[in-house]
PDB file of N, CA and C in Angstrom:
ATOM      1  N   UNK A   1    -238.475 132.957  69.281  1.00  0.00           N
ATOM      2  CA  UNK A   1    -239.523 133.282  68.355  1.00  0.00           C
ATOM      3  C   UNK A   1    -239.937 134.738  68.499  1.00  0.00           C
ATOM      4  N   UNK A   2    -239.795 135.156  69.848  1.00  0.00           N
ATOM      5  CA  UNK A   2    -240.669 136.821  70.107  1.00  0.00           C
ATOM      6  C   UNK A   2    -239.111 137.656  69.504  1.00  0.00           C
ATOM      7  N   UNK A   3    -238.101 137.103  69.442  1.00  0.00           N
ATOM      8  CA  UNK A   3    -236.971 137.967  69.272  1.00  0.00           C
ATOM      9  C   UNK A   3    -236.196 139.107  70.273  1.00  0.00           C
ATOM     10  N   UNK A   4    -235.324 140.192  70.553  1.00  0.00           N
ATOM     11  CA  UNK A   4    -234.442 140.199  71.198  1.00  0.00           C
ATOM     12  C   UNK A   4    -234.238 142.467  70.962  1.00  0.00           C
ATOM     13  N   UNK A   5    -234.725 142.779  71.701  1.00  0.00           N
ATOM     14  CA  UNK A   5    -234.778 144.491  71.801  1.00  0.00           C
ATOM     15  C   UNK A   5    -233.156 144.421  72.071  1.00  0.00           C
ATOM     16  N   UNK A   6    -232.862 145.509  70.926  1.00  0.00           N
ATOM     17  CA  UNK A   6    -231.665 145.966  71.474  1.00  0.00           C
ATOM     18  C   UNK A   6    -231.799 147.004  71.449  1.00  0.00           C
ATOM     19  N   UNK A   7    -230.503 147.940  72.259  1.00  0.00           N
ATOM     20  CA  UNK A   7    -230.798 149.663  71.532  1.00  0.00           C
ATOM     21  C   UNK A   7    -230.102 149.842  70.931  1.00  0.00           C
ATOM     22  N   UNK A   8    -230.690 151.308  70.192  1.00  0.00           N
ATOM     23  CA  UNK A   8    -229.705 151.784  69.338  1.00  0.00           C
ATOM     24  C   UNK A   8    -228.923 152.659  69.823  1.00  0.00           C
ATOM     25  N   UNK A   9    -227.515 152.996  69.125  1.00  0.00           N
ATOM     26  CA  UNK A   9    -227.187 153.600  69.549  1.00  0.00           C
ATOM     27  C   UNK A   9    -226.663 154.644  68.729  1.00  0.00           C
ATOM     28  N   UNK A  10    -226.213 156.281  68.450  1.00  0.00           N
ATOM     29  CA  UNK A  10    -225.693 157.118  67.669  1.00  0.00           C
ATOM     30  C   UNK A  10    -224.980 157.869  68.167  1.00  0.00           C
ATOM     31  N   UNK A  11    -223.565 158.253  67.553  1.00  0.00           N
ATOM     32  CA  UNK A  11    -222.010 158.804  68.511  1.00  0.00           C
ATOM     33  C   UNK A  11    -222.013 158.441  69.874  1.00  0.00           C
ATOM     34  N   UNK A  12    -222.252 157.562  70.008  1.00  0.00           N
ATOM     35  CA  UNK A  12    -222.362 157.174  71.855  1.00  0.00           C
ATOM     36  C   UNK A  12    -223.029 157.227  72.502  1.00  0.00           C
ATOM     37  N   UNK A  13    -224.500 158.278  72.408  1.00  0.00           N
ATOM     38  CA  UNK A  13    -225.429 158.122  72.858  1.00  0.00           C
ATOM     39  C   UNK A  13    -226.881 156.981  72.269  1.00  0.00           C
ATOM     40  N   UNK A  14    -227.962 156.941  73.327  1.00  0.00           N
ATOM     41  CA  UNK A  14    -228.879 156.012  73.271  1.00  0.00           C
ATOM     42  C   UNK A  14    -229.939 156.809  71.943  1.00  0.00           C
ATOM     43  N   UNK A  15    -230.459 156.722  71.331  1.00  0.00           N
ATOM     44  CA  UNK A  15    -231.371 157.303  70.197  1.00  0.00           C
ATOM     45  C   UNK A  15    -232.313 156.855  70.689  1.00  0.00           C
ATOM     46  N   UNK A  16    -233.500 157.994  70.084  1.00  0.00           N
ATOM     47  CA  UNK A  16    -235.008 157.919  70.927  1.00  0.00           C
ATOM     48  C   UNK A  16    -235.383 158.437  69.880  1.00  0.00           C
ATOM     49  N   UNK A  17    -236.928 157.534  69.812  1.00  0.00           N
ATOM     50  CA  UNK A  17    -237.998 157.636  69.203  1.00  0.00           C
ATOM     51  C   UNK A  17    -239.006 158.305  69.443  1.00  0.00           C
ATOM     52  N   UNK A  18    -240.022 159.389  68.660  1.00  0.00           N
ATOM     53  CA  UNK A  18    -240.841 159.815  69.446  1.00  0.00           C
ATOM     54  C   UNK A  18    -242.575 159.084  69.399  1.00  0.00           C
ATOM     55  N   UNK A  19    -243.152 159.178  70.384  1.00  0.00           N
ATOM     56  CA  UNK A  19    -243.976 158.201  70.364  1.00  0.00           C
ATOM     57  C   UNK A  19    -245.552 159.328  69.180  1.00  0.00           C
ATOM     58  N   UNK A  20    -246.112 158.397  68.657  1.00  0.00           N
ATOM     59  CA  UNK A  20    -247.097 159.433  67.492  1.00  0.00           C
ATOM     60  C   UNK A  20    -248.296 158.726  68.032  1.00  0.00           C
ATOM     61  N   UNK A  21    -249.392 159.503  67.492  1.00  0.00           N
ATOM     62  CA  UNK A  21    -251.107 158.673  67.981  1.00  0.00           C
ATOM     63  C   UNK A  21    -251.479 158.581  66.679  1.00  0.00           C
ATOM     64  N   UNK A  22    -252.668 158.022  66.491  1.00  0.00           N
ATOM     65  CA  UNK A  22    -253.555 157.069  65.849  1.00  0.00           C
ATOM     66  C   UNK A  22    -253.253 157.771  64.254  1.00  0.00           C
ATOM     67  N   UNK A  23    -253.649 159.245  64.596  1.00  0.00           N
ATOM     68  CA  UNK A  23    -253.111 159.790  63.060  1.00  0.00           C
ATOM     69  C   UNK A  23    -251.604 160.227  62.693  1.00  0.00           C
ATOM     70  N   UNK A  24    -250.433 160.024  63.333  1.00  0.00           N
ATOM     71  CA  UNK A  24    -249.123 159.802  63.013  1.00  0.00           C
ATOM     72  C   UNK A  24    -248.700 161.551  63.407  1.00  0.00           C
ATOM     73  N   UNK A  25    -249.663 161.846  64.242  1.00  0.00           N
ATOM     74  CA  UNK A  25    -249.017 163.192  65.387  1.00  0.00           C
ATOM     75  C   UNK A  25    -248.841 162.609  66.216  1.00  0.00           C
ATOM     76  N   UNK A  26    -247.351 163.767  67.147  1.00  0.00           N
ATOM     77  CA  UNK A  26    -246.334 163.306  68.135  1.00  0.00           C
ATOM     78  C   UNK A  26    -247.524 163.447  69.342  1.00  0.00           C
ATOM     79  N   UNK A  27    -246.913 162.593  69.775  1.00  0.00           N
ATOM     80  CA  UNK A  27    -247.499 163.221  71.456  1.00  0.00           C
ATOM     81  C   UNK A  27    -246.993 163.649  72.286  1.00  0.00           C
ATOM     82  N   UNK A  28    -247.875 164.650  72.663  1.00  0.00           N
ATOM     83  CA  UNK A  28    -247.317 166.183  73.750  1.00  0.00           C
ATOM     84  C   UNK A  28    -247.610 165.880  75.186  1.00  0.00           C
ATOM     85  N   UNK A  29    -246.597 166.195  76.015  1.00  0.00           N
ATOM     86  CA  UNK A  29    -246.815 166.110  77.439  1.00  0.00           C
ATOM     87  C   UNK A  29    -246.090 168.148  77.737  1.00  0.00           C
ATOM     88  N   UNK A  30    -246.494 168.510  78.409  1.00  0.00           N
ATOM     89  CA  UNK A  30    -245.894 169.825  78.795  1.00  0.00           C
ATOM     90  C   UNK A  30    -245.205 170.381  77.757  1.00  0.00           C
ATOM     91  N   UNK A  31    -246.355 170.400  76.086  1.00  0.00           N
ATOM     92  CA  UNK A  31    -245.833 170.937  75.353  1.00  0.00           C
ATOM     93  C   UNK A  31    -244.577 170.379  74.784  1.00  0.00           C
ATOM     94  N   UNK A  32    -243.940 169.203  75.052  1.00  0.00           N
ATOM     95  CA  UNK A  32    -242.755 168.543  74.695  1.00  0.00           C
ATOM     96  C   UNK A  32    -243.448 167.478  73.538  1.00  0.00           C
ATOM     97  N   UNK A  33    -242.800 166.858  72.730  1.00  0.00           N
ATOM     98  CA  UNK A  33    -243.362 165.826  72.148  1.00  0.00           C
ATOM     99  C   UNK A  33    -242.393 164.793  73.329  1.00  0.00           C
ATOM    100  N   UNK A  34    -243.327 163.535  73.315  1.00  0.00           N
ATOM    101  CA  UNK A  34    -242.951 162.436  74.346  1.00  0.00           C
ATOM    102  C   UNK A  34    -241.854 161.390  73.543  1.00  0.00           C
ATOM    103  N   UNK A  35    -241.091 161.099  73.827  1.00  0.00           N
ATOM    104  CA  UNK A  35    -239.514 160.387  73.436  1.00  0.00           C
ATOM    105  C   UNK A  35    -239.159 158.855  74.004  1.00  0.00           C
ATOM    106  N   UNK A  36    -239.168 158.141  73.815  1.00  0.00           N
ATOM    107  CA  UNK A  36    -239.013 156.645  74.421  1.00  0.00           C
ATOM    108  C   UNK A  36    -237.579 156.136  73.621  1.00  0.00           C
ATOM    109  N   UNK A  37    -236.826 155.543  74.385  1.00  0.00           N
ATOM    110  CA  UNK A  37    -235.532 154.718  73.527  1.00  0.00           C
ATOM    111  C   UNK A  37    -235.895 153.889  72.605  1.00  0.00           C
ATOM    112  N   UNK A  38    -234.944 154.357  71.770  1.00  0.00           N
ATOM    113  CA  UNK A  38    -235.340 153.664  69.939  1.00  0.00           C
ATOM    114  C   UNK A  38    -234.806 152.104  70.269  1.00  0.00           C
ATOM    115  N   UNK A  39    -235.128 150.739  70.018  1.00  0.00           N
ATOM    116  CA  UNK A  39    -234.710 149.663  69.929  1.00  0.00           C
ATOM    117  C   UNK A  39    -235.238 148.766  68.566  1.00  0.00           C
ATOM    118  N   UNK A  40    -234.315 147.833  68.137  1.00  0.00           N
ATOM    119  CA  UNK A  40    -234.601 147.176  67.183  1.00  0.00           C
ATOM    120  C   UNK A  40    -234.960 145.903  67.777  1.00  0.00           C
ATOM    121  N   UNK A  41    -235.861 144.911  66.687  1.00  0.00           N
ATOM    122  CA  UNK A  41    -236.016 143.374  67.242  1.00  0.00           C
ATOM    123  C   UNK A  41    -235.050 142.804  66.458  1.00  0.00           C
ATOM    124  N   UNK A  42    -234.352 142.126  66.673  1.00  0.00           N
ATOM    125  CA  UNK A  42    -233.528 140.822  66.333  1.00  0.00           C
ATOM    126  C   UNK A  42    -233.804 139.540  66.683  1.00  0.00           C
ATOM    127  N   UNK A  43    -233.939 138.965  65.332  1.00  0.00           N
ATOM    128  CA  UNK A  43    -234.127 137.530  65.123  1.00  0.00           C
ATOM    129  C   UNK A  43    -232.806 136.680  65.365  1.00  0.00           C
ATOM    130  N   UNK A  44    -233.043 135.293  65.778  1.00  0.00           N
ATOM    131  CA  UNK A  44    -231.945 134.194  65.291  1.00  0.00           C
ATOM    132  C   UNK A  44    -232.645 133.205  64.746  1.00  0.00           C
ATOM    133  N   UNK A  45    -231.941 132.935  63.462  1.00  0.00           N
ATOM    134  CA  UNK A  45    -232.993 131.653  62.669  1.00  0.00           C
ATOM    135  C   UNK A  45    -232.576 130.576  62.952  1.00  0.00           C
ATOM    136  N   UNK A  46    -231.147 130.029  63.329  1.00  0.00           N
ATOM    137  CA  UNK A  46    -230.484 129.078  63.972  1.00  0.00           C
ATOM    138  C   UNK A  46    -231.290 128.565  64.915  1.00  0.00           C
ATOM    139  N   UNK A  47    -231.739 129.756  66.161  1.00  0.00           N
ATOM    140  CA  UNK A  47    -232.201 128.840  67.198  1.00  0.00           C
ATOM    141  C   UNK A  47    -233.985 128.633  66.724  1.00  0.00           C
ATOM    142  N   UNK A  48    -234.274 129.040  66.056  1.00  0.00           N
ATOM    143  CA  UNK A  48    -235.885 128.810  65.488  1.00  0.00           C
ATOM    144  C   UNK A  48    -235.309 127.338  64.809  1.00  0.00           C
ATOM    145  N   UNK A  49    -234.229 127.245  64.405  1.00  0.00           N
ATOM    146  CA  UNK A  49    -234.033 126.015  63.451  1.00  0.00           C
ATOM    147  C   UNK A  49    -234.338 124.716  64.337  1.00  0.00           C
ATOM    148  N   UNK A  50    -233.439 125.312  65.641  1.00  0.00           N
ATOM    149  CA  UNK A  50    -233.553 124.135  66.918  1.00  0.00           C
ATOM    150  C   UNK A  50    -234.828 123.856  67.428  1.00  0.00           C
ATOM    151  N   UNK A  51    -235.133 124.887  67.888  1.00  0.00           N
ATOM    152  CA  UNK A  51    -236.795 124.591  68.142  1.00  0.00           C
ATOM    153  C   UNK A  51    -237.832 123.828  67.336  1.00  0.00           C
ATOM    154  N   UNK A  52    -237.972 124.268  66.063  1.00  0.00           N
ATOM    155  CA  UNK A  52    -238.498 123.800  64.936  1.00  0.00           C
ATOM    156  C   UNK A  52    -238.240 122.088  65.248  1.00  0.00           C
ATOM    157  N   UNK A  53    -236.973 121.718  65.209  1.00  0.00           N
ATOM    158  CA  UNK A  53    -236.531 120.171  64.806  1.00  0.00           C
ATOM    159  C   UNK A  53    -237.029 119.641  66.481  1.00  0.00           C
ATOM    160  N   UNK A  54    -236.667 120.623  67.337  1.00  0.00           N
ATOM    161  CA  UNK A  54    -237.360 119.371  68.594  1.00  0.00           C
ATOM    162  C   UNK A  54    -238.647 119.751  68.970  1.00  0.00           C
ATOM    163  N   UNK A  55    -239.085 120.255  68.438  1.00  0.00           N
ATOM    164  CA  UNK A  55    -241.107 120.104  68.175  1.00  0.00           C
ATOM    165  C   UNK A  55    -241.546 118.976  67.571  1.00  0.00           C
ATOM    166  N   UNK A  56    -241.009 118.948  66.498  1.00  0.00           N
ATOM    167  CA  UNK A  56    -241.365 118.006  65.769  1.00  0.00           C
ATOM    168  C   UNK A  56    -240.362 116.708  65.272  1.00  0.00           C
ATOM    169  N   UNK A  57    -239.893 116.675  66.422  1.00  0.00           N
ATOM    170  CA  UNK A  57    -238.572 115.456  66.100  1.00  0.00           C
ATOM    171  C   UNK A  57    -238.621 114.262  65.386  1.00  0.00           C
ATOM    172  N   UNK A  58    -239.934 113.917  65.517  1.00  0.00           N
ATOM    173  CA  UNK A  58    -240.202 112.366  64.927  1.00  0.00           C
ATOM    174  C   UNK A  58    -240.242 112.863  63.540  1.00  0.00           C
ATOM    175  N   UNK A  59    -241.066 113.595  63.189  1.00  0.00           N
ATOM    176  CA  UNK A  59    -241.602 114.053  61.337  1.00  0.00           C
ATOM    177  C   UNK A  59    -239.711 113.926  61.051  1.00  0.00           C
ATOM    178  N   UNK A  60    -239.068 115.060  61.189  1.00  0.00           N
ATOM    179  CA  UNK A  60    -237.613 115.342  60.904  1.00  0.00           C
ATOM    180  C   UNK A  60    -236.764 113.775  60.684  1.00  0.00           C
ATOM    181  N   UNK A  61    -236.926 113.639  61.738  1.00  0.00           N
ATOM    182  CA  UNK A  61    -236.030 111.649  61.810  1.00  0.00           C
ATOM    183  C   UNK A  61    -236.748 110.828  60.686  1.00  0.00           C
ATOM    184  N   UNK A  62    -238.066 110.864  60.520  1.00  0.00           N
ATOM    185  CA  UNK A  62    -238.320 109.849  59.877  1.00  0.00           C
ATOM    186  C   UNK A  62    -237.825 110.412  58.132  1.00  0.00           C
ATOM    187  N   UNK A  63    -237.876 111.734  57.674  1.00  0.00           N
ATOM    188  CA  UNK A  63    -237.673 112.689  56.699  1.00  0.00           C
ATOM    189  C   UNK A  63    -235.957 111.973  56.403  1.00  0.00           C
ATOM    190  N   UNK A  64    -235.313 112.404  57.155  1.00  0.00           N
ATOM    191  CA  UNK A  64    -233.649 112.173  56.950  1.00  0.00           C
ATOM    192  C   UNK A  64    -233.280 110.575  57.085  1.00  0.00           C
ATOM    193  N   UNK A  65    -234.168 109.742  57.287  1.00  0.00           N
ATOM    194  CA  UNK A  65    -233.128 108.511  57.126  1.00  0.00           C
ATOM    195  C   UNK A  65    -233.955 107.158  55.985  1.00  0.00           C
TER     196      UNK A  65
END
């Protein structure tokens, strides 16, 4: 359900994001803007499918037969 960080990646290296504050300026450490590794969330709906049906197993069984 929380899903699955991957990184990204571009010509072989790791891609980084830079981190921004409240009004969508970078933030500066020693005059640098500050950089964190870029990652995406990835879902699987399959296994939400599984979960879903054994939460509620009885509703499902009684639904299908």
């Amino acid at each position: 359900m929380d899903g699955v960080e991957k990184p990204i990646f571009h010509n072989g290296k790791r891609a980084l994001d830079f981190l921004l504050d409240e009004d969508g300026q970078p933030v500066m450490r020693d005059g640098k803007p500050v950089a964190v590794p870029a990652v995406v969330r990835e879902y699987s709906d399959r296994l939400l499918m599984f979960f879903l049906t054994g939460q509620r197993a009885l509703r499902f069984r009684s639904r299908n037969r």
